[in-house]
C-alpha atoms as a PDB file:
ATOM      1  CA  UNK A   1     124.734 100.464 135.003  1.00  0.00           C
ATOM      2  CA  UNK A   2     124.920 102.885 131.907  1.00  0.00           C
ATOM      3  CA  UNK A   3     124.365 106.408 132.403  1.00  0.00           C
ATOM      4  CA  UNK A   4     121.500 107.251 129.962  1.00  0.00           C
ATOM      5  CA  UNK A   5     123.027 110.496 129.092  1.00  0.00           C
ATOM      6  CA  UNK A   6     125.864 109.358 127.889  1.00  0.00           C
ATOM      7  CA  UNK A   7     124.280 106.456 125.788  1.00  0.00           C
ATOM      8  CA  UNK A   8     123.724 108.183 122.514  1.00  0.00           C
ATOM      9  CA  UNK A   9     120.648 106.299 121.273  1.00  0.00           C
ATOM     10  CA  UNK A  10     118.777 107.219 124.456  1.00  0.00           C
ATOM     11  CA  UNK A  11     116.437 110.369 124.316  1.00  0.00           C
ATOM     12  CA  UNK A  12     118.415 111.761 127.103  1.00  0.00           C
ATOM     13  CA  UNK A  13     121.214 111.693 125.088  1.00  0.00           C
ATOM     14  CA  UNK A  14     119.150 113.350 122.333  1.00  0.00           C
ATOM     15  CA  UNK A  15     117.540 115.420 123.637  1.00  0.00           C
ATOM     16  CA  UNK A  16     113.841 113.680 123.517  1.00  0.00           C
ATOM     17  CA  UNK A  17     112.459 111.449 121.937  1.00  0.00           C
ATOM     18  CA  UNK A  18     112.996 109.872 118.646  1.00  0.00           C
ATOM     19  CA  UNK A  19     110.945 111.919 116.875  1.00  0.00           C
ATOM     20  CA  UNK A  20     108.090 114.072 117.012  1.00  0.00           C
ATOM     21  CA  UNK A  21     104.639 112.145 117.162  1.00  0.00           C
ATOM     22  CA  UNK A  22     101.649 115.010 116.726  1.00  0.00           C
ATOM     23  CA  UNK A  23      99.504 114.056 119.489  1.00  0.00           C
ATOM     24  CA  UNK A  24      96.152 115.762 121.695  1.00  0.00           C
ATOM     25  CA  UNK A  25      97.269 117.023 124.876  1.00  0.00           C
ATOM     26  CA  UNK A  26      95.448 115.304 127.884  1.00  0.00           C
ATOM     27  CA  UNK A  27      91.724 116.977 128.526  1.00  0.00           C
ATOM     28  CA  UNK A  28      91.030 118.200 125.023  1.00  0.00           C
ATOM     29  CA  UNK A  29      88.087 118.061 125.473  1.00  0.00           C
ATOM     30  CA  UNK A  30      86.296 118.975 122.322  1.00  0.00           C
ATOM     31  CA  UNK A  31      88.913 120.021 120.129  1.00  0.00           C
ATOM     32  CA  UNK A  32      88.810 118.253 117.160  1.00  0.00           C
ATOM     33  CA  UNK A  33      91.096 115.172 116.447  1.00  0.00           C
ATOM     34  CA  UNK A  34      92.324 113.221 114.115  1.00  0.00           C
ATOM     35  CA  UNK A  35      93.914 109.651 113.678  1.00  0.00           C
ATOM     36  CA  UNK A  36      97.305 110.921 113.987  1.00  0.00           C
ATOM     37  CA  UNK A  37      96.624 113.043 117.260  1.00  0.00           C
ATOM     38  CA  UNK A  38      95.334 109.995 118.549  1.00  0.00           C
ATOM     39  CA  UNK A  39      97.983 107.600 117.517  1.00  0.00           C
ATOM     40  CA  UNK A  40     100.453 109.740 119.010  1.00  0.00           C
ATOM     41  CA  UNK A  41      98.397 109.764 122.681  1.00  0.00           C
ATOM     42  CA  UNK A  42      98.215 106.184 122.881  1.00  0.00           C
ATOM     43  CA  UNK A  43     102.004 105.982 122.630  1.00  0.00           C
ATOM     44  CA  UNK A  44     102.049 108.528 124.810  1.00  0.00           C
ATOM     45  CA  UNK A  45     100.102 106.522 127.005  1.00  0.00           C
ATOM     46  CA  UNK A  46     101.583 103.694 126.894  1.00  0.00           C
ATOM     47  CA  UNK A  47     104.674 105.190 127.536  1.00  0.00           C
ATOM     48  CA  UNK A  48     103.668 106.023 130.791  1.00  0.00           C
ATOM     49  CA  UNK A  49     101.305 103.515 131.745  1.00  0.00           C
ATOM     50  CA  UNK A  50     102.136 100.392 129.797  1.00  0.00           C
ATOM     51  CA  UNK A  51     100.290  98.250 127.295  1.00  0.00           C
ATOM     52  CA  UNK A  52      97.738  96.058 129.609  1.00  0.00           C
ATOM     53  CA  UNK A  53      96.693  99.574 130.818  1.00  0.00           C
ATOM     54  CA  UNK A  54      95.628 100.752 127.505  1.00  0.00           C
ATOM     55  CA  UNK A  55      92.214 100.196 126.465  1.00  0.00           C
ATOM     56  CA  UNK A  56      89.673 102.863 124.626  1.00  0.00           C
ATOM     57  CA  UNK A  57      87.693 104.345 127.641  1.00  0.00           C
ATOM     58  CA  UNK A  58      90.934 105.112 129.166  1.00  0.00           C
ATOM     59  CA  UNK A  59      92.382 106.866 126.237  1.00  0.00           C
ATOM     60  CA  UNK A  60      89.226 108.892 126.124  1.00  0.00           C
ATOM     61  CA  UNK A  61      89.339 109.485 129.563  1.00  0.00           C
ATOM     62  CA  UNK A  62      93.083 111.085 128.598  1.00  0.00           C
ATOM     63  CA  UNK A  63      92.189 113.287 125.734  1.00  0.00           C
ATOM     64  CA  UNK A  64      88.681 114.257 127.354  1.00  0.00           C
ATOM     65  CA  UNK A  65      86.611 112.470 125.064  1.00  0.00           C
ATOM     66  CA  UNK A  66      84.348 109.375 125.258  1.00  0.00           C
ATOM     67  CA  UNK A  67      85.686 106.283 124.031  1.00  0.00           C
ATOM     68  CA  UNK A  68      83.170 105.957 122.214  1.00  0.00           C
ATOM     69  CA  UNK A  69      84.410 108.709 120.063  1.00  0.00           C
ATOM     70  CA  UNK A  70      88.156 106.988 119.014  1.00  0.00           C
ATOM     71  CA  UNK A  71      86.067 104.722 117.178  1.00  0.00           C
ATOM     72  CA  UNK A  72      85.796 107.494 114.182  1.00  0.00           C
ATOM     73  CA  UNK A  73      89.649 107.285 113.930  1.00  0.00           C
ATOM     74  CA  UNK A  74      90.295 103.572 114.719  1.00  0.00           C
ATOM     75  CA  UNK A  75      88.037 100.507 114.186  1.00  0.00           C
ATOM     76  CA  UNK A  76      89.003  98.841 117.593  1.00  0.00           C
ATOM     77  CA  UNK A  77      91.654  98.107 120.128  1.00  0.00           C
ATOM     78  CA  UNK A  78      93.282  96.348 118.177  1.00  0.00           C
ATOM     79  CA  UNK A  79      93.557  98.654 114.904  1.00  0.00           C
ATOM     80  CA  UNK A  80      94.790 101.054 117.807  1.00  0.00           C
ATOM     81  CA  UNK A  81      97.806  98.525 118.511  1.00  0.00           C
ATOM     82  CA  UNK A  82      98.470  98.563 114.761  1.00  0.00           C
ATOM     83  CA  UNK A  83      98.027 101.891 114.434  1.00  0.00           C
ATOM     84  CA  UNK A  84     100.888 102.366 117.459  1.00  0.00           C
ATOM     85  CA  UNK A  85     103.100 100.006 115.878  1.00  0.00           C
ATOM     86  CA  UNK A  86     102.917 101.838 112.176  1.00  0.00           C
ATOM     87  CA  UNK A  87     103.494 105.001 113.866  1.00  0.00           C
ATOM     88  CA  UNK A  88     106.572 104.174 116.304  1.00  0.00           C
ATOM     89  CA  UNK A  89     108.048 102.138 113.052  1.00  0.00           C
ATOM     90  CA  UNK A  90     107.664 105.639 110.717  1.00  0.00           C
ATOM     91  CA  UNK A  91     109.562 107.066 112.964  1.00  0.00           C
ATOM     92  CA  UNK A  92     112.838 106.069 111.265  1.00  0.00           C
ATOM     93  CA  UNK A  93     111.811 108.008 108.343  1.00  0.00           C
ATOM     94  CA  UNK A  94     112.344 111.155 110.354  1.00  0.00           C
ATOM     95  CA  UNK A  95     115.206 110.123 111.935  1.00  0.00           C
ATOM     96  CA  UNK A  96     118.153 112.103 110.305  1.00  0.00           C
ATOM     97  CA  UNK A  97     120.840 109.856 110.907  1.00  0.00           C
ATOM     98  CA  UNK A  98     119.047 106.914 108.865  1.00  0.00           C
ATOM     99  CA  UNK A  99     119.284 106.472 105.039  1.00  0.00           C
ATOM    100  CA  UNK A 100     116.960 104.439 103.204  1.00  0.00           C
ATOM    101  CA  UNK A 101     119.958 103.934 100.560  1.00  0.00           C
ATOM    102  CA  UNK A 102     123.196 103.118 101.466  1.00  0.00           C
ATOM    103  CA  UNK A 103     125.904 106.677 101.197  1.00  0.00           C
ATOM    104  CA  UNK A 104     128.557 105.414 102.678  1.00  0.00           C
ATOM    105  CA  UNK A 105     128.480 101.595 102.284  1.00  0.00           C
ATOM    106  CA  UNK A 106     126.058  98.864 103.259  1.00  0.00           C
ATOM    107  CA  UNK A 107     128.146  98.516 106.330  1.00  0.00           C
ATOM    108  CA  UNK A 108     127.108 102.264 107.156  1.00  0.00           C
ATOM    109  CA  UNK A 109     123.775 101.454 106.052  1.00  0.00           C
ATOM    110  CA  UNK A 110     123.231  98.757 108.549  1.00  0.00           C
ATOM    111  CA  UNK A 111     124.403 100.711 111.631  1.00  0.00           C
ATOM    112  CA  UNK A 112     122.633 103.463 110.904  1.00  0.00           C
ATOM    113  CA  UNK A 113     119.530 101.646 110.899  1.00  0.00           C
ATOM    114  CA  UNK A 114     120.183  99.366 113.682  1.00  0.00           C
ATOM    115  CA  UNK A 115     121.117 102.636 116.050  1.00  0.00           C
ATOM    116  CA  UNK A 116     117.558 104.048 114.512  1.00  0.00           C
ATOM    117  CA  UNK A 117     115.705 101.192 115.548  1.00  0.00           C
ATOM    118  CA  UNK A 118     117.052 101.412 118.817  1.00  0.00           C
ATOM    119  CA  UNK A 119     116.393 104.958 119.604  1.00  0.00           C
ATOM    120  CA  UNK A 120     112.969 103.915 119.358  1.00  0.00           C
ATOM    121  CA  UNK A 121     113.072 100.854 121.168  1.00  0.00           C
ATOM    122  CA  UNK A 122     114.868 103.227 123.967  1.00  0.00           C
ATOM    123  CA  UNK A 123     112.576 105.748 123.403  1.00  0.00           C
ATOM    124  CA  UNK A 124     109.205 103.579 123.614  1.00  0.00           C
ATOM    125  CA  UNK A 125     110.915 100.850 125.426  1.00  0.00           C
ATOM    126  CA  UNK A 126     106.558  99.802 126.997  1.00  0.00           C
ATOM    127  CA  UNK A 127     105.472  99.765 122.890  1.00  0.00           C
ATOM    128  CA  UNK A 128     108.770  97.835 121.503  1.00  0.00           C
ATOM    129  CA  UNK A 129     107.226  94.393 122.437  1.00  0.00           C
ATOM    130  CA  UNK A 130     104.069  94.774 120.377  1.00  0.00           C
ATOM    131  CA  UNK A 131     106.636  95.682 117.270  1.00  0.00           C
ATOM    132  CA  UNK A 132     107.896  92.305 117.947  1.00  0.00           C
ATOM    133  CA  UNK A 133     104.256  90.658 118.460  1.00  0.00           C
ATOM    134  CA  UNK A 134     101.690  91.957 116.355  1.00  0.00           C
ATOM    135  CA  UNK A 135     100.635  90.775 113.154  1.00  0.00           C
ATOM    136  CA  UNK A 136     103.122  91.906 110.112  1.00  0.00           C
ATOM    137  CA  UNK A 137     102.364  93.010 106.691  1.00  0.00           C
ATOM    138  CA  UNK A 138     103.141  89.268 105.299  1.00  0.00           C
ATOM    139  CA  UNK A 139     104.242  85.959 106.655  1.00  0.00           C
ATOM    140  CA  UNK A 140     107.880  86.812 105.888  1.00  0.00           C
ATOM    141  CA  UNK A 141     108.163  90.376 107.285  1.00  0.00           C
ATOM    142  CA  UNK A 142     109.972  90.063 110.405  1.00  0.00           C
ATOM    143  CA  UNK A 143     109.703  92.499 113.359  1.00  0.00           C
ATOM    144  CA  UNK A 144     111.480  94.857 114.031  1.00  0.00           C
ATOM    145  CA  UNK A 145     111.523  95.711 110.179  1.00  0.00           C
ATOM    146  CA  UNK A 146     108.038  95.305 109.291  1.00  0.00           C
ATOM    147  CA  UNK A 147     107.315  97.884 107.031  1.00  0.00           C
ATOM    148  CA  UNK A 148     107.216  96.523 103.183  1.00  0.00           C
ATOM    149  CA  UNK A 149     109.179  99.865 102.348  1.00  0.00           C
ATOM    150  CA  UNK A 150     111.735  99.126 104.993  1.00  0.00           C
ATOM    151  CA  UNK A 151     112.456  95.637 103.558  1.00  0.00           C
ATOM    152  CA  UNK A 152     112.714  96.343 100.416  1.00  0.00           C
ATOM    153  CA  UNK A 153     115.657  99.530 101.579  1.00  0.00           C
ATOM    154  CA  UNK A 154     117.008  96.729 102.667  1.00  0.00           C
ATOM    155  CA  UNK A 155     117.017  94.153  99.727  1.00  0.00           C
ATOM    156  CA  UNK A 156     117.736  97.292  97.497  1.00  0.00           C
ATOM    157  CA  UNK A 157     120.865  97.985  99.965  1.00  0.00           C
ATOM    158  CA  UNK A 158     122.243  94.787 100.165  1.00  0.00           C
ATOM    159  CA  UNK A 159     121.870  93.516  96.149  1.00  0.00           C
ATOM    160  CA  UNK A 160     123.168  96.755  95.259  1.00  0.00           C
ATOM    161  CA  UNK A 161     126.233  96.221  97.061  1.00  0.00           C
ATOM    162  CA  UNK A 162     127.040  92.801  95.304  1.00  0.00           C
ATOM    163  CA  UNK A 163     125.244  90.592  97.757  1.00  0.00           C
ATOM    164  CA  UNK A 164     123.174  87.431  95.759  1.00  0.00           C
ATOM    165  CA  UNK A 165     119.304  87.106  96.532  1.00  0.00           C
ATOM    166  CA  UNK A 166     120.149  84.490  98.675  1.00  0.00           C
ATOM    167  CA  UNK A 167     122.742  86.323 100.510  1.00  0.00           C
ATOM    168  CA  UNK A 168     120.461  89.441 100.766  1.00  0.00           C
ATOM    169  CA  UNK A 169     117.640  87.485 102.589  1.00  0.00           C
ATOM    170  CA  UNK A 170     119.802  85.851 104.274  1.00  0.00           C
ATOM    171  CA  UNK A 171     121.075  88.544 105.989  1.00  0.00           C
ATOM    172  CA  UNK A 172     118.181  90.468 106.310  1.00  0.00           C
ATOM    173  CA  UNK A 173     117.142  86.952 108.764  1.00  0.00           C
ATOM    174  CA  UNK A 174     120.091  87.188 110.940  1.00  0.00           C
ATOM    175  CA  UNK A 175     120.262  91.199 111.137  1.00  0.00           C
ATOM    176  CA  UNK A 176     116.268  91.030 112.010  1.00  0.00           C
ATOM    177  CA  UNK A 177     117.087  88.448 114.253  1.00  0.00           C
ATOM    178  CA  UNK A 178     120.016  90.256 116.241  1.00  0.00           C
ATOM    179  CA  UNK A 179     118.428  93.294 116.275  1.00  0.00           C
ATOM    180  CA  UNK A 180     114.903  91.473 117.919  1.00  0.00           C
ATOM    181  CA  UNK A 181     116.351  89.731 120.348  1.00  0.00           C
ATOM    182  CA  UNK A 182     118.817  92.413 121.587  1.00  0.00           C
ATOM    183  CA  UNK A 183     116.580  95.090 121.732  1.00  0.00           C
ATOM    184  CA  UNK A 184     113.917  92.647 123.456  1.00  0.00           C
ATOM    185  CA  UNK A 185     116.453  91.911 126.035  1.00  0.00           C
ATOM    186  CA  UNK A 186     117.503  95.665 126.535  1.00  0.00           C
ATOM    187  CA  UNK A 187     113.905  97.158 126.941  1.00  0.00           C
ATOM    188  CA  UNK A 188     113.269  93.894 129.390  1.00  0.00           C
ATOM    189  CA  UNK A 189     116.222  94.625 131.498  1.00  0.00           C
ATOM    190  CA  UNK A 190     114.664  98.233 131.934  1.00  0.00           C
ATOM    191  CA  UNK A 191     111.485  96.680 133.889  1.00  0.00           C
ATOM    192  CA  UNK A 192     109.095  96.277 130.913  1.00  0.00           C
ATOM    193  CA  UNK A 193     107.145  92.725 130.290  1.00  0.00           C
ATOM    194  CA  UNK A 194     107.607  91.519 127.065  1.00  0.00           C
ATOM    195  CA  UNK A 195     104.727  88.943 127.105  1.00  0.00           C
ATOM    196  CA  UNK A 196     101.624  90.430 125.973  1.00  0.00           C
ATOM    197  CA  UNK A 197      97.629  89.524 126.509  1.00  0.00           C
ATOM    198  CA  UNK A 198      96.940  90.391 123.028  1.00  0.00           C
ATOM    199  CA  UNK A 199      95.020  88.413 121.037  1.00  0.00           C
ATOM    200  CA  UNK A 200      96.928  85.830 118.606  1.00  0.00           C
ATOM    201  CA  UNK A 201      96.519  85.999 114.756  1.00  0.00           C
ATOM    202  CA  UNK A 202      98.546  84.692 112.187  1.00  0.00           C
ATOM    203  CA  UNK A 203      99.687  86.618 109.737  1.00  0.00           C
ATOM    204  CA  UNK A 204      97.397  86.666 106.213  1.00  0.00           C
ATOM    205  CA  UNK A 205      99.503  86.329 102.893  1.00  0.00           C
ATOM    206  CA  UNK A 206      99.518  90.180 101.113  1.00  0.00           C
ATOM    207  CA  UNK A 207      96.937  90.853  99.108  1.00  0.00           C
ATOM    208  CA  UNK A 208      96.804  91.014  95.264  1.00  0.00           C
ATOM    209  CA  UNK A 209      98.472  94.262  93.830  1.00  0.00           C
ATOM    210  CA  UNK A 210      99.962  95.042  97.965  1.00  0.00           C
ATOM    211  CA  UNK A 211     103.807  94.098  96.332  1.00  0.00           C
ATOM    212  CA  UNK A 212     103.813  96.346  93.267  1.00  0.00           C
ATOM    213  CA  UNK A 213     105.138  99.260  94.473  1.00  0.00           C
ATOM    214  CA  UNK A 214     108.392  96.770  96.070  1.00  0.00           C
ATOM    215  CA  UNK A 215     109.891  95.143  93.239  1.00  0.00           C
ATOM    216  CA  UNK A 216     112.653  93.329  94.949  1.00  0.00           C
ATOM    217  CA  UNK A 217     110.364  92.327  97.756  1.00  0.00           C
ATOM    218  CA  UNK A 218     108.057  90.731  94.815  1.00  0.00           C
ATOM    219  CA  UNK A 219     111.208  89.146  93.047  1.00  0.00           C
ATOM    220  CA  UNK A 220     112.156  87.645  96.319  1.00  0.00           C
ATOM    221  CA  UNK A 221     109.064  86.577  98.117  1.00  0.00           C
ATOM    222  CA  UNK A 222     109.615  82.863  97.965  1.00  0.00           C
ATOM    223  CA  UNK A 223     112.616  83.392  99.471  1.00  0.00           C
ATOM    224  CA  UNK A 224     111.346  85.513 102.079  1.00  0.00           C
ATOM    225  CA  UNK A 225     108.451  82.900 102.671  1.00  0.00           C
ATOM    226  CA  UNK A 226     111.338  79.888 103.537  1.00  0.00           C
ATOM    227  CA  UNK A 227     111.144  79.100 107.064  1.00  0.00           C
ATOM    228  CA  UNK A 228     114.726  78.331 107.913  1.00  0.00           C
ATOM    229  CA  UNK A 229     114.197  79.300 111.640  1.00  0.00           C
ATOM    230  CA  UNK A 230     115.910  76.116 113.292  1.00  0.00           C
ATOM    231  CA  UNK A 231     119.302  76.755 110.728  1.00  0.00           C
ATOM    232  CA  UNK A 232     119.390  80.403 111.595  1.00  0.00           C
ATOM    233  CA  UNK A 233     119.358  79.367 115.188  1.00  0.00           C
ATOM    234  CA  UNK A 234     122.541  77.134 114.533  1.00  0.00           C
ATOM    235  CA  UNK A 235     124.730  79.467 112.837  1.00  0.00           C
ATOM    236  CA  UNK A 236     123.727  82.092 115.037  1.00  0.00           C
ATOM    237  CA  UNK A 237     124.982  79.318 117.925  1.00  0.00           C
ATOM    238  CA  UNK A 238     127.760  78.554 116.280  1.00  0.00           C
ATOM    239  CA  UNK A 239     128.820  82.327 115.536  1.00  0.00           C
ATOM    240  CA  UNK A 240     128.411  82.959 119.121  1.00  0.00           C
ATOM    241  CA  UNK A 241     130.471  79.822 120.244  1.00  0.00           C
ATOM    242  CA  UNK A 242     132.979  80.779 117.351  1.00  0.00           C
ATOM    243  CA  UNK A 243     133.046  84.693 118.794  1.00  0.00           C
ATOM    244  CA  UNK A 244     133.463  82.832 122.131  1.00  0.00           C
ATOM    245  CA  UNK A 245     136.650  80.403 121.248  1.00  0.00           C
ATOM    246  CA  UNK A 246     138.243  83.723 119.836  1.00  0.00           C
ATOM    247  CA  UNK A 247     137.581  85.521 123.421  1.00  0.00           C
ATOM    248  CA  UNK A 248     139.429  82.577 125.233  1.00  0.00           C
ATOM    249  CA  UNK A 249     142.283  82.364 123.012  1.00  0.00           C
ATOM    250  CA  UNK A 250     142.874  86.460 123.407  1.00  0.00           C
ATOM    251  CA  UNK A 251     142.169  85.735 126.851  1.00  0.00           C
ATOM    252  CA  UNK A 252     144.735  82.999 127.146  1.00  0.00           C
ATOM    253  CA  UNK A 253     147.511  85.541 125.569  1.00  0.00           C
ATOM    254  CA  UNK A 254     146.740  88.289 127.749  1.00  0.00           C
END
């Protein structure tokens, strides 16, 4: 079993969380809040109790309001669950070790943002699943990356650095995909269910004018929008078995 501490993407290790989310200390009874405040309590919540615990009386009953009352900040339960999911994702903006250009490389890039992601995943290890469930931005936005700004850091990144379009999306498939299932698997081995009760919705294409700001992610949505789910799962097989046959033959000359 690893010793937390001396994991370095664990808050342990750090010395708290991932980052600092504002949020209303328990009872507040009638101090004023805001969206934020209350973003930051149902993580906090959640944290502690879990997701199927979560619903808008409770997190009244936690900041001393009615639940009646969250419903100036957030339209429902389920804005709330976006709202968590937007929040825990910003995170990696204030993380210092993670660029949103590459400094030192795309390499660099890439592990920089992989170790960010899973600070938070470690860090909110109860909230990670909904990153992975809830509805993203577009079709093609795949959890854990699913802010539009993230995704297009990483198209910018990648065709910077000499990659092709199709190489670009291409890997931004298989690193979403590693970094999803890993992290799924790590915050499930520490106790937390991963299925979820949530309603299902499919995601809605972006609306007109949503892209304009994210000119690679414009120039590359058909790409994006490809579903090439059952070759991704081969060649991630076959890597695997491939990563495999080299461990035997190392194994066989030890």
């Amino acid at each position: 079993m690893v010793d937390d501490a001396q994991d370095p993407d664990t808050p342990e290790a750090r010395g708290g969380a991932a980052a600092t989310i504002p949020t209303a200390p328990p009872g507040a009874g009638r101090r004023p809040l805001d969206r934020r405040q209350v973003l930051g309590a149902a993580i906090s919540f959640i944290d502690e109790h879990g997701i199927d615990a979560l619903t808008m009386r409770r997190l009244g009953g936690h900041l001393g309001v009615e639940g009646m009352a969250l419903y100036r900040h957030v339209r429902s339960r389920e804005g709330l669950l976006d709202g968590v999911v937007e929040t825990v994702v910003d995170e990696l903006y204030g993380d210092p070790d993670v660029f949103l250009e590459p400094r030192h490389g795309w390499q660099d890039y890439l592990q920089r943002l992989a170790h960010g992601v899973r600070r938070i995943a470690l860090a909110h290890p109860a909230v990670f699943p909904l990153v992975a469930t809830r509805p993203p931005a577009a079709p093609w936005v795949r959890p854990p990356l699913r802010s539009l700004r993230w995704v297009e850091s990483f198209l910018d990144a990648l065709t910077g650095s000499g990659f092709s379009d199709e190489a670009a999306v291409a890997a931004y498939r298989a690193y979403t995909g590693f970094l999803l299932g890993h992290l799924l698997l790590e915050v499930s081995a520490r106790g937390v269910p991963i299925s979820s009760h949530d309603e299902e919705s499919d995601a809605a294409p972006p609306p007109p004018g949503a892209l304009d700001g994210y000119p690679h992610v414009r120039r590359l949505e058909p790409l994006l929008s490809e579903d090439e789910s059952a070759a991704e799962f081969e060649e991630a097989l076959e890597e695997l078995l491939e990563r495999l046959e080299r461990i035997l033959r190392e194994s066989r000359r030890g």
